[in-house]
Protein backbone atom coordinates (compact mmCIF):
# COMPACT_ATOMS: atom_id res chain seq x y z
CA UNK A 1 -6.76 45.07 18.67
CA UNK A 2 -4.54 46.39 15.82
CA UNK A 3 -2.09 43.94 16.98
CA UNK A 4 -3.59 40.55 17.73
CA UNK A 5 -4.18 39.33 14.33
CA UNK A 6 -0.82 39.22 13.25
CA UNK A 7 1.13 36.68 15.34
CA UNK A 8 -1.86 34.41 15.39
CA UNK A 9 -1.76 34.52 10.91
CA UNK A 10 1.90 33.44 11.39
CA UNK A 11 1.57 31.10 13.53
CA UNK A 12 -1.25 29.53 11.39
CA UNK A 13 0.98 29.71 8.41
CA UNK A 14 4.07 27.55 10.20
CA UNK A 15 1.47 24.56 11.05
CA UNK A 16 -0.85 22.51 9.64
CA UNK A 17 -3.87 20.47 11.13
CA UNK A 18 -4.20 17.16 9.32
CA UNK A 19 -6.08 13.86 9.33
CA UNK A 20 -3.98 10.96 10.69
CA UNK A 21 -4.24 7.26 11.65
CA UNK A 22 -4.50 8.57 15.35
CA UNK A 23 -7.21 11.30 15.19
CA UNK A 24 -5.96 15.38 13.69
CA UNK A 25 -2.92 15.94 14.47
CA UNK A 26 -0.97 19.87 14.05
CA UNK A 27 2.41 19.34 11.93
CA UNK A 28 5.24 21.77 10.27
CA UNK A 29 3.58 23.16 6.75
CA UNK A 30 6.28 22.60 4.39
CA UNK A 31 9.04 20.77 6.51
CA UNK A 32 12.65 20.90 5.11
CA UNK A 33 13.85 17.50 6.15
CA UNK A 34 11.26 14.45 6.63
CA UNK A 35 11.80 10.93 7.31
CA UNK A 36 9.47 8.39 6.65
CA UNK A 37 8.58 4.72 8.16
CA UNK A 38 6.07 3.75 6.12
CA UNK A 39 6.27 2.18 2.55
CA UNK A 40 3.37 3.14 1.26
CA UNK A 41 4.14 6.54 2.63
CA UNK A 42 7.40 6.82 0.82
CA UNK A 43 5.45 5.96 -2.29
CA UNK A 44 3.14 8.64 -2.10
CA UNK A 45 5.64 11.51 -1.11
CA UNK A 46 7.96 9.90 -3.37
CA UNK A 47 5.19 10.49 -6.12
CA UNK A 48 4.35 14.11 -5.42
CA UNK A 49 8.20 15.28 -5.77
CA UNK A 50 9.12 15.71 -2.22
CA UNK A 51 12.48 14.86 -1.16
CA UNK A 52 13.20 12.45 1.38
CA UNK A 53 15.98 12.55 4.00
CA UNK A 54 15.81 9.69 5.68
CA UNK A 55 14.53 6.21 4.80
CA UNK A 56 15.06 2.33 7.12
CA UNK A 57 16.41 0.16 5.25
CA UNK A 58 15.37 -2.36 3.86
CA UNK A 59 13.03 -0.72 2.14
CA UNK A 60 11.85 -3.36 -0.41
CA UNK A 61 9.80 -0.62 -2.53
CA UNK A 62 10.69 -0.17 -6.38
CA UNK A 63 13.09 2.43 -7.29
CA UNK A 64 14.22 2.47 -3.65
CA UNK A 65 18.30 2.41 -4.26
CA UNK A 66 17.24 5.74 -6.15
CA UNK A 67 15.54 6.85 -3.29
CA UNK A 68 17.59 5.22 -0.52
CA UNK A 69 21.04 7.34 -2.33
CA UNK A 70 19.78 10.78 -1.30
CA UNK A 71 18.62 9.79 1.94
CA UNK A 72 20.22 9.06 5.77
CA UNK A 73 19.52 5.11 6.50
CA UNK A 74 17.52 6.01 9.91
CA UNK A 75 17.36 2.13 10.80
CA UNK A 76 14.74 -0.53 10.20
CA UNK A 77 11.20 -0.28 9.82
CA UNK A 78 10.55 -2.29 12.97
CA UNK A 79 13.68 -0.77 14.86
CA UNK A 80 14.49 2.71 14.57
CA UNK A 81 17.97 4.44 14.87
CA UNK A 82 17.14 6.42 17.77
CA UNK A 83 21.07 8.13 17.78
CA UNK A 84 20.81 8.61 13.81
CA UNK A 85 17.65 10.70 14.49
CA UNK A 86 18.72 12.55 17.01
CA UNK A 87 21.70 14.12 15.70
CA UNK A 88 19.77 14.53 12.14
CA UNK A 89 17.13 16.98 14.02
CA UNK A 90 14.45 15.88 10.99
CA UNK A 91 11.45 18.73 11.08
CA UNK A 92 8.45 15.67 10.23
CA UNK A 93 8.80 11.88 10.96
CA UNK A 94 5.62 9.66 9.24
CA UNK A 95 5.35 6.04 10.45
CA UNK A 96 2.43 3.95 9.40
CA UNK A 97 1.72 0.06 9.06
CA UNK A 98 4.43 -2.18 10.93
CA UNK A 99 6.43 1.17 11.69
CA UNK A 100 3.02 2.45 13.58
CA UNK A 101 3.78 1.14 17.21
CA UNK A 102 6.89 3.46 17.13
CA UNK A 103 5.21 6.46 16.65
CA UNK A 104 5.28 7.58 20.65
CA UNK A 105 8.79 7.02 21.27
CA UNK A 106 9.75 8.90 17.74
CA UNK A 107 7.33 11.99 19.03
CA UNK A 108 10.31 12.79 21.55
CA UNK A 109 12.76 13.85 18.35
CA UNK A 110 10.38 15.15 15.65
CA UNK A 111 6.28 15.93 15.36
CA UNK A 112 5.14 12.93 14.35
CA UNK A 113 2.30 11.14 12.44
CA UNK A 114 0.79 7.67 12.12
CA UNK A 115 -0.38 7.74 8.30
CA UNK A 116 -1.16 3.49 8.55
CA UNK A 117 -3.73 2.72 5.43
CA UNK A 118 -6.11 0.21 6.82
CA UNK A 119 -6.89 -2.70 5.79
CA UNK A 120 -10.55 -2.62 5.08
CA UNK A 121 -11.09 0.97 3.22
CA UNK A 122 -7.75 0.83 1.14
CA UNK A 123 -8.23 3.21 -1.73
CA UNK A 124 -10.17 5.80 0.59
CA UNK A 125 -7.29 5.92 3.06
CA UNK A 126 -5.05 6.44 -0.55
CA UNK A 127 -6.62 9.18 -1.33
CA UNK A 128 -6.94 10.60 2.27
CA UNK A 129 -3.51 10.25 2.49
CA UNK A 130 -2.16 11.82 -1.03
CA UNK A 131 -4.60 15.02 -0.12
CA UNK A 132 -2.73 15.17 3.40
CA UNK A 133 0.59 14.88 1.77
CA UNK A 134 0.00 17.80 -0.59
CA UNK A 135 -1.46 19.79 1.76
CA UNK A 136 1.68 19.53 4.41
CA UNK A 137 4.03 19.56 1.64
CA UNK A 138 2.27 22.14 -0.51
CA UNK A 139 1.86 19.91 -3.32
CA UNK A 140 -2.01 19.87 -3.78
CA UNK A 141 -1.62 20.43 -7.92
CA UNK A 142 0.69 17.26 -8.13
CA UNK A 143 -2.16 15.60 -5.39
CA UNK A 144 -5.14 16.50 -7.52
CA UNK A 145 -3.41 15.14 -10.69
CA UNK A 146 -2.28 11.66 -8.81
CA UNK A 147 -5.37 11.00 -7.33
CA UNK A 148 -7.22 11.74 -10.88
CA UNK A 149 -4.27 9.40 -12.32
CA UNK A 150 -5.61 6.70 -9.52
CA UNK A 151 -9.56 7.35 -9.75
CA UNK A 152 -8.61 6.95 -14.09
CA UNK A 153 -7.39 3.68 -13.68
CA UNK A 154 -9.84 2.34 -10.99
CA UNK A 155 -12.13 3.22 -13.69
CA UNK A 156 -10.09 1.07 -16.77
CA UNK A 157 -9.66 -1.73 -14.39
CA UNK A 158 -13.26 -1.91 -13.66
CA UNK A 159 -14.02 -2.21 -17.14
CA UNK A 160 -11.57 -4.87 -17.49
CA UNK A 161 -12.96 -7.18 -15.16
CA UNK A 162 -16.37 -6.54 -15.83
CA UNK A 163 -17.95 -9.64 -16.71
CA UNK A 164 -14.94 -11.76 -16.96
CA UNK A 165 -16.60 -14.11 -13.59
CA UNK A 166 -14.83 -14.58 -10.52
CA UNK A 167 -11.69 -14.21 -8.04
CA UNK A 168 -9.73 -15.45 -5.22
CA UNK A 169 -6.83 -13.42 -4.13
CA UNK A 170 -4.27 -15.40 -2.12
CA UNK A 171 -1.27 -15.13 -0.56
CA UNK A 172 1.57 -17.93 -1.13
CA UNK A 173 3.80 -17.63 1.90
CA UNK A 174 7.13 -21.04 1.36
CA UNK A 175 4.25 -23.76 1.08
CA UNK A 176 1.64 -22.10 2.42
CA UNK A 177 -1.76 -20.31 1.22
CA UNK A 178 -3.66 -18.06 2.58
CA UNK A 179 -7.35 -16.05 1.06
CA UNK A 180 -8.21 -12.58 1.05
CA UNK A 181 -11.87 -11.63 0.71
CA UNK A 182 -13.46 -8.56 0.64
CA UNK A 183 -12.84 -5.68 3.24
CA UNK A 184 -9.66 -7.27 4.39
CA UNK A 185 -5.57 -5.91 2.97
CA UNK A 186 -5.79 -6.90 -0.54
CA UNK A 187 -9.81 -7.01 -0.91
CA UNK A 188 -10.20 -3.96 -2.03
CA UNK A 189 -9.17 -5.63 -5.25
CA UNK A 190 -13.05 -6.52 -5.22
CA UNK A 191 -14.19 -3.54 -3.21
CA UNK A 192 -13.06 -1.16 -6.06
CA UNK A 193 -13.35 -2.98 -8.80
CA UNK A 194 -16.47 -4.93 -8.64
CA UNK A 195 -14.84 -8.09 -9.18
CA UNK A 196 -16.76 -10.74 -7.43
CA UNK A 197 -15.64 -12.78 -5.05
CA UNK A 198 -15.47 -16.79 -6.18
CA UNK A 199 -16.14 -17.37 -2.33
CA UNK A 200 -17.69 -14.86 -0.29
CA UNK A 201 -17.19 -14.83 3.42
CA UNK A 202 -14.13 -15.26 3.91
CA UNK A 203 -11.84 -13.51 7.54
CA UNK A 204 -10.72 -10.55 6.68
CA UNK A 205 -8.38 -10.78 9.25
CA UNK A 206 -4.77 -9.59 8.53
CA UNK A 207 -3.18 -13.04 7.42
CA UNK A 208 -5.54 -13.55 5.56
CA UNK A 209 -7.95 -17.14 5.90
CA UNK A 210 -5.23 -19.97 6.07
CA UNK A 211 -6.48 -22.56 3.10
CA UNK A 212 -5.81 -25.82 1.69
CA UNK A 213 -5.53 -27.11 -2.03
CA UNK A 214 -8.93 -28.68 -1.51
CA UNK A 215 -10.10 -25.41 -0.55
CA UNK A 216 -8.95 -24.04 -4.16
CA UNK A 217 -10.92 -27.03 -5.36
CA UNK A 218 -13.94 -26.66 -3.97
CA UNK A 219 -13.99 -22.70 -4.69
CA UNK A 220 -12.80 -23.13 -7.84
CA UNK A 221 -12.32 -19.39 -8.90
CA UNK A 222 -12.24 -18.36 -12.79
CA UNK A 223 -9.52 -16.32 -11.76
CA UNK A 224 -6.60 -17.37 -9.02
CA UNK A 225 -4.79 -13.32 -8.04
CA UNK A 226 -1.77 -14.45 -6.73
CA UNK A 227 0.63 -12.62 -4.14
CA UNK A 228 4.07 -13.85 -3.43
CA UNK A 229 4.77 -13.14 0.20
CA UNK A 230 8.67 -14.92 -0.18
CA UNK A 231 9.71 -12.48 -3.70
CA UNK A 232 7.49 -9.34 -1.85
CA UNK A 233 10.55 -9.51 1.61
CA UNK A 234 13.20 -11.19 -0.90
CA UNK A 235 13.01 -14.23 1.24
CA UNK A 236 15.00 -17.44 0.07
CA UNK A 237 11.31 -19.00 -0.19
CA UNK A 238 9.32 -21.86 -2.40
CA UNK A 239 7.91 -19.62 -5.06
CA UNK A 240 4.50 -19.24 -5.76
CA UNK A 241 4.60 -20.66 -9.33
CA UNK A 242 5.90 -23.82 -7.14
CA UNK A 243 3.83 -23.77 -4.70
CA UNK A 244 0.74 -23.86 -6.79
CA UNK A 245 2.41 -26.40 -9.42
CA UNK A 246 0.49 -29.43 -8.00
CA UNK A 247 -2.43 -31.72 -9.58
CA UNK A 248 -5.21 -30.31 -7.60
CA UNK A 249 -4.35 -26.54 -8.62
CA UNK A 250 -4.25 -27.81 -12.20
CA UNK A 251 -7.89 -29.24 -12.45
CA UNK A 252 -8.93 -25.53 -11.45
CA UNK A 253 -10.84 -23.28 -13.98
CA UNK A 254 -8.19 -20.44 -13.32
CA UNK A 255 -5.28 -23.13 -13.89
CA UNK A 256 -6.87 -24.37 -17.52
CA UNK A 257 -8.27 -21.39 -18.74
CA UNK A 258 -4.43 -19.70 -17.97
CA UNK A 259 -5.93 -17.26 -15.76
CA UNK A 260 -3.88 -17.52 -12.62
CA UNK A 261 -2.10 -13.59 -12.62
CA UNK A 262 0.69 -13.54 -10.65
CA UNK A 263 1.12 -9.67 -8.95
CA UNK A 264 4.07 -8.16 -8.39
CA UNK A 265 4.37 -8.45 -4.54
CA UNK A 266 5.78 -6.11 -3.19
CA UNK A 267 3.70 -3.30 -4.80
CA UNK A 268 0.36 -4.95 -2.54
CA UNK A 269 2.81 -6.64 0.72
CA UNK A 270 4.93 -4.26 1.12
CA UNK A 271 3.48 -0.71 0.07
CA UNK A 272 -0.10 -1.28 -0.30
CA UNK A 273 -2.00 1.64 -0.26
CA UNK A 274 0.95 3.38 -1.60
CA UNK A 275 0.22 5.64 -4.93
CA UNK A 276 2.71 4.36 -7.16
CA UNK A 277 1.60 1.03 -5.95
CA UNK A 278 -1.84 1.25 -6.41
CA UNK A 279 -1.03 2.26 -9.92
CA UNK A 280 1.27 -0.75 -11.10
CA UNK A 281 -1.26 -3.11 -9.40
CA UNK A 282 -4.67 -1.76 -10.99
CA UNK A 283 -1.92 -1.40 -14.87
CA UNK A 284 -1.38 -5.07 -14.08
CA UNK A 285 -5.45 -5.89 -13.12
CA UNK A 286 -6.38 -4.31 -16.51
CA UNK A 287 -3.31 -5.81 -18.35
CA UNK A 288 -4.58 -9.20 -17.10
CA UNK A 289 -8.53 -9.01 -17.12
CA UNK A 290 -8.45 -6.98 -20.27
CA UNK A 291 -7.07 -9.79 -22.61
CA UNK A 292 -9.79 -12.15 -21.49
CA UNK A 293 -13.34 -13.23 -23.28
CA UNK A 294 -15.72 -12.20 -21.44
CA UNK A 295 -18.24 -15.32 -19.66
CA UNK A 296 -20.98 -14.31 -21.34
């Protein structure tokens, strides 16, 4: 008896059982060398301090060339480098998001988990995510204090738009437009913040509801949230401020009362759900909001 316990302590100490996109999964505790497929998971590991040794590319993420320079280009985030990996012998690979499908082939190399943020429960999954983070990289101090850093803001933001009427959050994509309501990727824009929505209803499916000028009309939001699909992938595309430079869109409330806010894109496109992320996009929610009158 004398005996048993300690093998089974050390082999508890080596792993770690964590939540995951695909049900618990058992990883390294404190791998060496990780690469990661996911944006919004690079942001988050990124933000607790933990080295990264191997990124795709293109990453499209702020501060990537920083991030990209100490790391092994591993291929794209659709098409891994399956050679690259193989010879680099990583000890954790995270996918997640448009990276997600690859997750079974990349299991062959490394233990490997599907950390995709969903699109309906956005901040939840954030903070799921930062807590599994610190606990596989033993960073749960740095976790607390981001997801206190988060929760802080959410809290400033909400006070910002309190009052200040209603939103539509679209997405400009060349000439086209697309709305995001509540529970779908960028809803939880009004799902955290109690902003209402200027038309409840809408899909939440993941393109969002495809919509016409007429449609921005008729809504007529007090607020127009703007995301630029074409700047968010670097795309040689019509900009948003073009797109939305047309008679209709001027007659809006949001268009005379200057309260279109344009978002940086990729920070909600690219890595949403992302730490570092969330955190530019609810600094640029209260930057925007908290200048305003209120409608009362």
């Amino acid at each position: 008896g004398l005996f048993a316990c300690p093998p089974a302590v050390a082999a508890t100490a080596q792993t770690v059982t964590v939540d995951t996109a695909a049900g618990s999964s058992e990883v390294p505790a404190a791998p060496q060398s990780v690469v990661v497929f996911d944006p919004a998971a690079v942001d988050t590991i990124s933000a607790l301090g933990q080295p990264i040794a191997g990124l795709p590319a293109p990453l499209y993420l702020e501060g990537a060339d920083e991030l990209m320079e100490s790391a092994e280009t591993v291929g794209t985030l659709f098409e891994p480098d399956f050679e690259a990996l193989a010879v680099m012998q990583p000890d954790l690979i995270v996918v997640g998001g448009r990276s997600s499908a690859q997750a079974e082939p990349l299991a062959s190399i490394a233990p490997t988990i599907d950390m995709t943020i969903p699109a309906g429960d956005t901040v939840e999954a954030a903070r799921a995510n930062i807590a599994v983070f610190g606990r596989i990289f033993d960073k749960e101090d740095a976790a607390a204090e981001l997801t206190e850093t988060i929760d802080a803001k959410i809290e400033t933001a909400r006070t910002a738009v309190e009052g200040k009427g209603d939103a539509l959050i679209i997405l400009t994509n060349g000439g086209k437009i697309s709305a995001y309501g509540s529970g779908s990727r960028f809803g939880w824009l009004h799902d955290a913040l109690g902003l209402p929505e200027a038309h409840p209803g809408l899909t939440a499916e993941k393109h969002g509801q495809a919509i016409s000028f007429e449609f921005l009309a008729e809504t007529d939001p007090d607020w127009l949230i703007v995301i630029d699909r074409g700047a968010a992938i670097h795309a040689d595309s019509e900009a948003a401020q073009a797109t939305l430079d047309n008679p209709i869109v001027a007659r809006t409330s949001a268009a005379r009362n200057d309260r279109i806010v344009y978002l940086d894109a990729a920070p909600m496109y690219i890595s949403g759900g992302g730490a570092r992320s969330m955190i530019h996009t609810l600094d640029e929610m209260t930057a925007a909001f908290g200048d305003a009158a209120s409608d009362s």
